[in-house]
C-alpha atoms as a PDB file:
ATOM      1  CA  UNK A   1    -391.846  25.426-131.459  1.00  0.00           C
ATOM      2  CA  UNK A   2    -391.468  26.809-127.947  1.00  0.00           C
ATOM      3  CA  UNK A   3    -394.066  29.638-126.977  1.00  0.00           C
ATOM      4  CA  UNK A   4    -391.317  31.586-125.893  1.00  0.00           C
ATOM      5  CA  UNK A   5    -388.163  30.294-127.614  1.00  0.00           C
ATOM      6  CA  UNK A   6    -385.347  32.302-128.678  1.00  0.00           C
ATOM      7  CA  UNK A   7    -382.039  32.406-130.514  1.00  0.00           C
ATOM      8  CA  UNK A   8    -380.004  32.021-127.637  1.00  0.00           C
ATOM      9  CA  UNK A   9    -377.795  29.253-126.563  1.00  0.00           C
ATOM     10  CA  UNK A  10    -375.928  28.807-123.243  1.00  0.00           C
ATOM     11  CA  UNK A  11    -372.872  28.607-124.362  1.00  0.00           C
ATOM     12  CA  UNK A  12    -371.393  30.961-122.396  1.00  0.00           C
ATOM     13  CA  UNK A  13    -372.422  29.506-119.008  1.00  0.00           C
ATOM     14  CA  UNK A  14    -369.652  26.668-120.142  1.00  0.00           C
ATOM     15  CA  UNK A  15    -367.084  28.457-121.605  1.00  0.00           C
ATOM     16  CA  UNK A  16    -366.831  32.083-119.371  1.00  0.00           C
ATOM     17  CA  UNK A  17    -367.919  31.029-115.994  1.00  0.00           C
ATOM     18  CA  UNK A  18    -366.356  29.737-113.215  1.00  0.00           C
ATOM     19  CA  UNK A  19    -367.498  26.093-112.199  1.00  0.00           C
ATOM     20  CA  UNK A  20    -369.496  25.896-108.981  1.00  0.00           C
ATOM     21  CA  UNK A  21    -369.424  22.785-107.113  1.00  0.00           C
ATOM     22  CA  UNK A  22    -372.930  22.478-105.220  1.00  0.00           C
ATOM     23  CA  UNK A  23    -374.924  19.451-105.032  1.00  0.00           C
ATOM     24  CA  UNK A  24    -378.098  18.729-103.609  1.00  0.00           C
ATOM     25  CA  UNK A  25    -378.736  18.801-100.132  1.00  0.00           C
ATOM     26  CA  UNK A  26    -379.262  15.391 -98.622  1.00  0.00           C
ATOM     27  CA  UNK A  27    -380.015  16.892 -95.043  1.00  0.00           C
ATOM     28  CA  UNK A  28    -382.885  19.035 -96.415  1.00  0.00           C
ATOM     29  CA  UNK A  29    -384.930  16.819 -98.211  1.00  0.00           C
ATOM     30  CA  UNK A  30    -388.228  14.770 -98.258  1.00  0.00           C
ATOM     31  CA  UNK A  31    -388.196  11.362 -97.070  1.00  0.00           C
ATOM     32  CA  UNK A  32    -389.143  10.155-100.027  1.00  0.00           C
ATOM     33  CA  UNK A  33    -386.217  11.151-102.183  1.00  0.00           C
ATOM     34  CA  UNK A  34    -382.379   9.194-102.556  1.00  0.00           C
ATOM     35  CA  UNK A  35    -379.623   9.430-104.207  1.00  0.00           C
ATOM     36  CA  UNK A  36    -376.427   7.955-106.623  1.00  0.00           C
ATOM     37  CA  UNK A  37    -373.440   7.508-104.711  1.00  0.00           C
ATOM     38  CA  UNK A  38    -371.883  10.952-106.591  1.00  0.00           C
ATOM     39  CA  UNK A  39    -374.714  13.135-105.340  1.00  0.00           C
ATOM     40  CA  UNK A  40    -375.754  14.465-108.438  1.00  0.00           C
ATOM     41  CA  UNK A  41    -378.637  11.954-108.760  1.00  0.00           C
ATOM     42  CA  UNK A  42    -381.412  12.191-107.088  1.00  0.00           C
ATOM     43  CA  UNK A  43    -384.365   9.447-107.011  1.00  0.00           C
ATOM     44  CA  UNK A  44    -388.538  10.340-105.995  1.00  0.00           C
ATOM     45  CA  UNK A  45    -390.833   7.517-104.368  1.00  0.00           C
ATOM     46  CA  UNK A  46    -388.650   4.238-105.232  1.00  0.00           C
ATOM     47  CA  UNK A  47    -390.124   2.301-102.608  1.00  0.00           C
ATOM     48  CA  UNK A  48    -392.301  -0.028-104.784  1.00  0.00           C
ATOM     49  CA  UNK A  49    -394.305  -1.276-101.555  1.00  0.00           C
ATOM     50  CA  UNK A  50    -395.033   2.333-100.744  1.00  0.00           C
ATOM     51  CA  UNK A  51    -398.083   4.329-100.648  1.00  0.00           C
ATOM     52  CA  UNK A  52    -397.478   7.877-101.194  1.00  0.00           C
ATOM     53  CA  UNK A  53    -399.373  10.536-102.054  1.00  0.00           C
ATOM     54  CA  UNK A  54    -398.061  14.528-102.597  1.00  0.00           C
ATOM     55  CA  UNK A  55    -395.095  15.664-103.643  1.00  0.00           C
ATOM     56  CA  UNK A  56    -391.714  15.025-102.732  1.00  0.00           C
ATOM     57  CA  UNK A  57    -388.339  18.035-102.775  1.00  0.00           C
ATOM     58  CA  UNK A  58    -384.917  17.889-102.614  1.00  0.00           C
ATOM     59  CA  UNK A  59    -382.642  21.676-102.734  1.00  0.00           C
ATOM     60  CA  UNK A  60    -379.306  22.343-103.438  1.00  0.00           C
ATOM     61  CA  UNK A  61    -376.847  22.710-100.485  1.00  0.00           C
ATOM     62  CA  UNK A  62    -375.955  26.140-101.261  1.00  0.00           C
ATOM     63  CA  UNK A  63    -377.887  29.440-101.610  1.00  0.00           C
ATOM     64  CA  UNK A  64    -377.644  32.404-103.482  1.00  0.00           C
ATOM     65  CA  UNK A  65    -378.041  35.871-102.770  1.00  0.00           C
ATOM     66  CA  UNK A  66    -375.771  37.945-105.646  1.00  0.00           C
ATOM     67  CA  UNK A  67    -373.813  36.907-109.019  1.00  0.00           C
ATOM     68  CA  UNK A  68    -375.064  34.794-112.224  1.00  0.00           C
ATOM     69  CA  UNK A  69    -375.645  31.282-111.670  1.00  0.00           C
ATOM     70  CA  UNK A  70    -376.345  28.525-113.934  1.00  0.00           C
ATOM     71  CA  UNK A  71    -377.183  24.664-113.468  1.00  0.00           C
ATOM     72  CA  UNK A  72    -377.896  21.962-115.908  1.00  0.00           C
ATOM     73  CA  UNK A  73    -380.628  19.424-114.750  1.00  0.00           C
ATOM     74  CA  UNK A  74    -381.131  16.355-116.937  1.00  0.00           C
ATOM     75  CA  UNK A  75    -383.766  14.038-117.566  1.00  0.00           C
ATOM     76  CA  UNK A  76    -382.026  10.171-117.110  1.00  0.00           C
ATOM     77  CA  UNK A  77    -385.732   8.584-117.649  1.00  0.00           C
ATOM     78  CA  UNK A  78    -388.732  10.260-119.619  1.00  0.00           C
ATOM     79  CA  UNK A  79    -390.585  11.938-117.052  1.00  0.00           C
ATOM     80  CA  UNK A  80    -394.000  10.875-115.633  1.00  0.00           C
ATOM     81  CA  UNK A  81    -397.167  11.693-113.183  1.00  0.00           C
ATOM     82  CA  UNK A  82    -399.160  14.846-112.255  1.00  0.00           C
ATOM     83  CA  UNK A  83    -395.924  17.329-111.800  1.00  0.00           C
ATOM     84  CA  UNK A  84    -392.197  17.523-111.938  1.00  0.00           C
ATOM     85  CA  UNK A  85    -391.218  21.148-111.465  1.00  0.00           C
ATOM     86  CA  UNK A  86    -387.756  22.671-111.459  1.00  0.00           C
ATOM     87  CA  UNK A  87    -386.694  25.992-110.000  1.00  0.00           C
ATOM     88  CA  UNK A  88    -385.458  28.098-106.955  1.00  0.00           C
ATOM     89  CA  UNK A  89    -386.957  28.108-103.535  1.00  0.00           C
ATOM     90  CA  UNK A  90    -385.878  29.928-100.024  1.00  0.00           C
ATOM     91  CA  UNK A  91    -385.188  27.882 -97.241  1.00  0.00           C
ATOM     92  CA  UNK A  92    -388.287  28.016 -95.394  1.00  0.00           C
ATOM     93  CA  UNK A  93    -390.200  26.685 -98.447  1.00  0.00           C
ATOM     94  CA  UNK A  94    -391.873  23.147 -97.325  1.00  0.00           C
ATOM     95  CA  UNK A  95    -390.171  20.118 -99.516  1.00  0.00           C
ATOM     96  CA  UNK A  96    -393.034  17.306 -98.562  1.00  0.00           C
ATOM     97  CA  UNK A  97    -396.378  17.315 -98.611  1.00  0.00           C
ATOM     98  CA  UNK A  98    -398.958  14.293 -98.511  1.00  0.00           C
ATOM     99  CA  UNK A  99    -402.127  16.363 -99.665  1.00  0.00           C
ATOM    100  CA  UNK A 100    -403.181  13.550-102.269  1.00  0.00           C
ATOM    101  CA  UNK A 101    -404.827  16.756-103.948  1.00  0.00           C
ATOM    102  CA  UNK A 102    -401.462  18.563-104.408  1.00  0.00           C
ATOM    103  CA  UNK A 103    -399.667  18.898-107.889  1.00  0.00           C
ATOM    104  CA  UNK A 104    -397.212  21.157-107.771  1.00  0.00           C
ATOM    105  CA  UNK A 105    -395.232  21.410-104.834  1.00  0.00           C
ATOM    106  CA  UNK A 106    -393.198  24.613-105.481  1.00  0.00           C
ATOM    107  CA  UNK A 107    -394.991  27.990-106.377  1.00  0.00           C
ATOM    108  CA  UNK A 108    -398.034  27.728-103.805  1.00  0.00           C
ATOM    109  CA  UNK A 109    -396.198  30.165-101.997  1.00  0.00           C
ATOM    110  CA  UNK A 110    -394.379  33.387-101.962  1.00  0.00           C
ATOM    111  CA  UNK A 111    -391.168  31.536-101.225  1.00  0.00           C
ATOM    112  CA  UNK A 112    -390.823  29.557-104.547  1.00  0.00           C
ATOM    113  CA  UNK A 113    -390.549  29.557-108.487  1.00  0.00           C
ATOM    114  CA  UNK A 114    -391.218  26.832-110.504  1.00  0.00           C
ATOM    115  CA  UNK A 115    -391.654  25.358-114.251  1.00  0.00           C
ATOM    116  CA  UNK A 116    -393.423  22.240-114.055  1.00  0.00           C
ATOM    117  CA  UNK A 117    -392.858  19.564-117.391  1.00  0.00           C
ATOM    118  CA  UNK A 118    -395.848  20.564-118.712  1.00  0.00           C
ATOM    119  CA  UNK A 119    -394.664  23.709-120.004  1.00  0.00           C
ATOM    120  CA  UNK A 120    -396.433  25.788-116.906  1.00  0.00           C
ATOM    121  CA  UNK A 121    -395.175  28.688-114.258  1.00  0.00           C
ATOM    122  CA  UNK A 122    -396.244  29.036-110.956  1.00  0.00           C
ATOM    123  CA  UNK A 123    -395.619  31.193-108.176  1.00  0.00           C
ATOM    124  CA  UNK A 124    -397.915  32.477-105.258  1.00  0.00           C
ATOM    125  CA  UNK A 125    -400.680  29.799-106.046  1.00  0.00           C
ATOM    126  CA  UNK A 126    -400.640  31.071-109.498  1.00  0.00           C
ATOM    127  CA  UNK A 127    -400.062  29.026-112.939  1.00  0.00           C
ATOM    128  CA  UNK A 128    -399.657  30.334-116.447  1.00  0.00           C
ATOM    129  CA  UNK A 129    -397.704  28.747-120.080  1.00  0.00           C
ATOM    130  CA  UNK A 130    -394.574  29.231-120.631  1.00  0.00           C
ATOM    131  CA  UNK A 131    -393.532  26.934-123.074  1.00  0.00           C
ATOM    132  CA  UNK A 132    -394.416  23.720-124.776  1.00  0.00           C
ATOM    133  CA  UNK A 133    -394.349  20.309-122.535  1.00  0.00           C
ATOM    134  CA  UNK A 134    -391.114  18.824-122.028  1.00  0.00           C
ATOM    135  CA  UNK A 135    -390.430  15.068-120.924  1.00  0.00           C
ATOM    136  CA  UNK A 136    -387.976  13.028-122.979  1.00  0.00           C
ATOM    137  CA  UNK A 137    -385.274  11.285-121.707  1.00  0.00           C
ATOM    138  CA  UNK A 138    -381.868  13.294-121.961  1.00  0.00           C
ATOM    139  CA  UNK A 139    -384.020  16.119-122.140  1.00  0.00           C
ATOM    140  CA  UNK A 140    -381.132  18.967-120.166  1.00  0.00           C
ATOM    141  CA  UNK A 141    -383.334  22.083-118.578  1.00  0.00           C
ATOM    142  CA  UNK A 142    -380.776  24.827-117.932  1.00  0.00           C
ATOM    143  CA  UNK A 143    -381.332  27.196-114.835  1.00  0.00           C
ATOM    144  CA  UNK A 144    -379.765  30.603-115.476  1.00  0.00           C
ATOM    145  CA  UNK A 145    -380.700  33.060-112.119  1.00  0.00           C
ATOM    146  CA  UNK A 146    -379.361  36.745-112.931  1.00  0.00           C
ATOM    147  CA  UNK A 147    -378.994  38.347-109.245  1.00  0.00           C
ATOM    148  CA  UNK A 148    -378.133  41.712-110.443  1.00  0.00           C
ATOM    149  CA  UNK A 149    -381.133  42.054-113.074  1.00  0.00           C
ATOM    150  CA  UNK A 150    -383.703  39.852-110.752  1.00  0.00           C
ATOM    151  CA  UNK A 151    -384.149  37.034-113.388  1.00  0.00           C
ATOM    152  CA  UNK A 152    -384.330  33.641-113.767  1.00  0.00           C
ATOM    153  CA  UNK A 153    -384.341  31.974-117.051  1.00  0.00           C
ATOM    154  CA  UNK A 154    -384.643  28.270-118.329  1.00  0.00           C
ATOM    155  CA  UNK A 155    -382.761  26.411-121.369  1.00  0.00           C
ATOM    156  CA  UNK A 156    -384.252  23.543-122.759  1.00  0.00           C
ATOM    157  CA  UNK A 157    -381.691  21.354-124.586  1.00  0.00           C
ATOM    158  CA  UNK A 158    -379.331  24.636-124.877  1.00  0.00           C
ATOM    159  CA  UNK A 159    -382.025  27.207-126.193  1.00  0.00           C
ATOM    160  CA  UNK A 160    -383.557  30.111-124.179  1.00  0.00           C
ATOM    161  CA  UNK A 161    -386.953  29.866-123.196  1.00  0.00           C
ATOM    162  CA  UNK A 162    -386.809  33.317-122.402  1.00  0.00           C
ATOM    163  CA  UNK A 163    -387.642  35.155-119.055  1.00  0.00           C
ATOM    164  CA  UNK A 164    -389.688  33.313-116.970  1.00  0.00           C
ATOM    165  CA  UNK A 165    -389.019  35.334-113.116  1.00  0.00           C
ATOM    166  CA  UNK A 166    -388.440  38.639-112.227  1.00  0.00           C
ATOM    167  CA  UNK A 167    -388.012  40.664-109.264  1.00  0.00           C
ATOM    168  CA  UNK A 168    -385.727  37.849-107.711  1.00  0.00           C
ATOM    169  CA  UNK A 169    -383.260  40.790-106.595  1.00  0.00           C
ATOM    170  CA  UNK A 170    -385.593  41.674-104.152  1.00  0.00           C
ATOM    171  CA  UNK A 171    -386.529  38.926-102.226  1.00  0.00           C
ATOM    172  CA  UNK A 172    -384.367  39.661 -99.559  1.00  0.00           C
ATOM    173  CA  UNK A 173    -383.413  35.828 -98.646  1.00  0.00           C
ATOM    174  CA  UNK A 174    -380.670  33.260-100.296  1.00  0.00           C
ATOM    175  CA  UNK A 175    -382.415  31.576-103.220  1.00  0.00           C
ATOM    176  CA  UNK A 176    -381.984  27.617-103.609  1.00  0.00           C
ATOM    177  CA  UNK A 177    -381.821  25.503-106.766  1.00  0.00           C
ATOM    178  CA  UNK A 178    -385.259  23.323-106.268  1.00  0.00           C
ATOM    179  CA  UNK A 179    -387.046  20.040-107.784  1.00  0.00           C
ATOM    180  CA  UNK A 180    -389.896  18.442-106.932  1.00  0.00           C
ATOM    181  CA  UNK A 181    -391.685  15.666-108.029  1.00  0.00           C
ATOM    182  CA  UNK A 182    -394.836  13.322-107.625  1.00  0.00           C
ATOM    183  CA  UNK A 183    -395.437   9.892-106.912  1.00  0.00           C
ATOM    184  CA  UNK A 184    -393.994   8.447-110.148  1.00  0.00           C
ATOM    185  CA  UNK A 185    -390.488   7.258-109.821  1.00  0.00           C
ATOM    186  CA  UNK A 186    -388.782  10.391-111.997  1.00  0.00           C
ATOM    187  CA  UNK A 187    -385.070  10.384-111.884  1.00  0.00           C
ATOM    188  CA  UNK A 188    -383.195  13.238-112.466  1.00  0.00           C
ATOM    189  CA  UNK A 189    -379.489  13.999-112.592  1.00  0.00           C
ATOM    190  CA  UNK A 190    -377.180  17.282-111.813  1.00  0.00           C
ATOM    191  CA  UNK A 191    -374.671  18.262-114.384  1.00  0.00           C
ATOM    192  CA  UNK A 192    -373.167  21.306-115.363  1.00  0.00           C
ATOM    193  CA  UNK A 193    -372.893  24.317-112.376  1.00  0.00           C
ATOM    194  CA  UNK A 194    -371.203  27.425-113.170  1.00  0.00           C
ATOM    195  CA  UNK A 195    -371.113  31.016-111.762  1.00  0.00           C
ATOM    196  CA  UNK A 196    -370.234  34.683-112.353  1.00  0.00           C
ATOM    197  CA  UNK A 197    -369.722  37.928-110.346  1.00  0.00           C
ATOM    198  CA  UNK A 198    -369.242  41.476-111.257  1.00  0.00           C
ATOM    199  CA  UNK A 199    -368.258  43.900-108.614  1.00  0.00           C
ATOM    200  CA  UNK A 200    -364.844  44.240-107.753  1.00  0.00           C
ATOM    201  CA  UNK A 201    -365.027  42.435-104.186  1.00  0.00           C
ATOM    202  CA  UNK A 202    -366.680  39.552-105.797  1.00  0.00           C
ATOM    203  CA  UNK A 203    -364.057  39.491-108.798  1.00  0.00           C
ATOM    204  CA  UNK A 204    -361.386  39.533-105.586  1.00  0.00           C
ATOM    205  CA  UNK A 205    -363.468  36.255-103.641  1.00  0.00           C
ATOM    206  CA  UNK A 206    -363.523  34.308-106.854  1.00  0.00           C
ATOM    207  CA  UNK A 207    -359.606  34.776-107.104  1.00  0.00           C
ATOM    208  CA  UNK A 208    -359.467  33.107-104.204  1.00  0.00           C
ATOM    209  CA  UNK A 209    -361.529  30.399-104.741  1.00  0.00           C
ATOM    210  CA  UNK A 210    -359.285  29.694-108.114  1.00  0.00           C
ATOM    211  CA  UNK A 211    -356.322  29.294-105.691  1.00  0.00           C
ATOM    212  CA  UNK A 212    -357.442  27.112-103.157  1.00  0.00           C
ATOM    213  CA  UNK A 213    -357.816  23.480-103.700  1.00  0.00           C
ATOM    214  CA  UNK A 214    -361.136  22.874-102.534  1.00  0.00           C
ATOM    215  CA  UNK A 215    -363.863  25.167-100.235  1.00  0.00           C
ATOM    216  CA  UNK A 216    -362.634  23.318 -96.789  1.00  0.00           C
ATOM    217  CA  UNK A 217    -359.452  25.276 -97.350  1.00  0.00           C
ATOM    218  CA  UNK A 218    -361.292  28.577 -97.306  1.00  0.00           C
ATOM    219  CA  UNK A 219    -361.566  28.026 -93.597  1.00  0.00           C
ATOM    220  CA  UNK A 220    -358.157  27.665 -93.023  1.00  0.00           C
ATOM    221  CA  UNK A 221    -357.209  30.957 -95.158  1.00  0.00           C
ATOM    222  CA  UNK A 222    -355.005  33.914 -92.668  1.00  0.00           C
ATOM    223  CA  UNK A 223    -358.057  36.323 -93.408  1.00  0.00           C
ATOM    224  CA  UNK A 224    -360.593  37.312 -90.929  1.00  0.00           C
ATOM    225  CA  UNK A 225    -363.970  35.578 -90.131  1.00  0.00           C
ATOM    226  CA  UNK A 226    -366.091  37.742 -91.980  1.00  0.00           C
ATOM    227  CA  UNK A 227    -364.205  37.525 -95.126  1.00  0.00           C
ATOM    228  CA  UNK A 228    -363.781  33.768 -95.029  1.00  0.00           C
ATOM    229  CA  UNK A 229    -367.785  33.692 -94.579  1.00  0.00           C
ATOM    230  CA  UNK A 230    -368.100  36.164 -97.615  1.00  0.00           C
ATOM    231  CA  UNK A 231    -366.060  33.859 -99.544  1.00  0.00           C
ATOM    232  CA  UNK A 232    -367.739  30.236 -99.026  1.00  0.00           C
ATOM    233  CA  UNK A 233    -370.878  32.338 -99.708  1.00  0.00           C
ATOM    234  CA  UNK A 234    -369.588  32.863-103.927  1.00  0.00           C
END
């Protein structure tokens, strides 16, 4: 049973929020990631003549700095090697390194949160258990990040794991969806993205995004500069 398991499913991530339509970033990544034709994919260290040591990142190509968001990512092969982590970063965090001594990529810094598959936290150097190791194929690790309480929670296969960040309100930079992996060929696929907002002025810029057909429109909108910005932000 999961350390920190609980009775809650994520069922309301599907069913009451809106869907978000981020994928990863393929501009700010390591060299040593690719990807499926969709996006959604993403493939570490599948260069079989290669030599690589480290750890290898790839973020999401949109940050977040207020409202609820949740992403789905799932395991298409059983994972393998020293450390696959999943979490948030900002955008200065580093996504390559070739220190041969190097595990986890995210969490060495002030700048990132991560749960590696081996059931472990880290952030700011520092590593403690959260949860039993998780590796299967079609295993699904949800990402729930709560910008009004500061929190970022994971699902594994649709449970709660509980809270495993806090404080995330106050970082005072956009937070990125983040993986990372090790030499070992992992695979990993994007699924389900949703999203939810509150105050009334976020309520208002989600209206809008319900109307248009597509976030290129937004630019084209009769509203002024600032607002358009504010909106392609949600």
């Amino acid at each position: 049973m999961e350390c920190a398991e609980m009775c809650i499913s994520n069922d309301q991530f599907h069913s009451e929020y809106l869907q978000a339509g981020w994928k990863w970033d393929q501009s700010n990544k390591s060299t040593h990631t690719t990807f499926s034709k969709s996006g959604d994919a993403v493939y570490f260290y599948t260069d079989p003549l290669g030599d690589a040591t480290g750890a290898a990142g790839v973020r999401g190509n949109r940050g977040f700095r207020h409202g609820e968001h949740y992403w789905e990512v799932v395991f298409t092969e059983a994972l393998h090697g020293k450390s696959f982590m999943i979490g948030i970063s900002t955008a200065g965090t580093s996504l390559n390194t070739d220190d041969c001594q190097s595990g986890n990529l995210m969490g060495t810094d002030n700048n990132s949160w991560g749960l590696c598959y081996k059931g472990t936290l880290s952030h700011r150097g520092v590593c403690r258990q959260y949860c039993d190791p998780f590796y299967d194929e079609n295993t699904v690790i949800g990402c729930h990040l709560d910008l009004y309480k500061g929190t970022l929670v994971y699902y594994k296969n649709g449970r709660s794991l509980g809270v495993a960040f806090s404080g995330l309100n106050e970082v005072g930079a956009a937070l990125y969806p983040t993986v990372c992996s090790t030499p070992a060929g992992n695979e990993v696929e994007l699924r389900h993205r949703s999203c939810r907002f509150f105050s009334l002025q976020e309520k208002c810029f989600t209206a809008v995004l319900k109307s248009v057909p597509n976030r290129e429109a937004i630019r084209s909108l009769p509203l002024p500069a600032s607002i358009r910005s504010n909106i392609e932000e949600v």
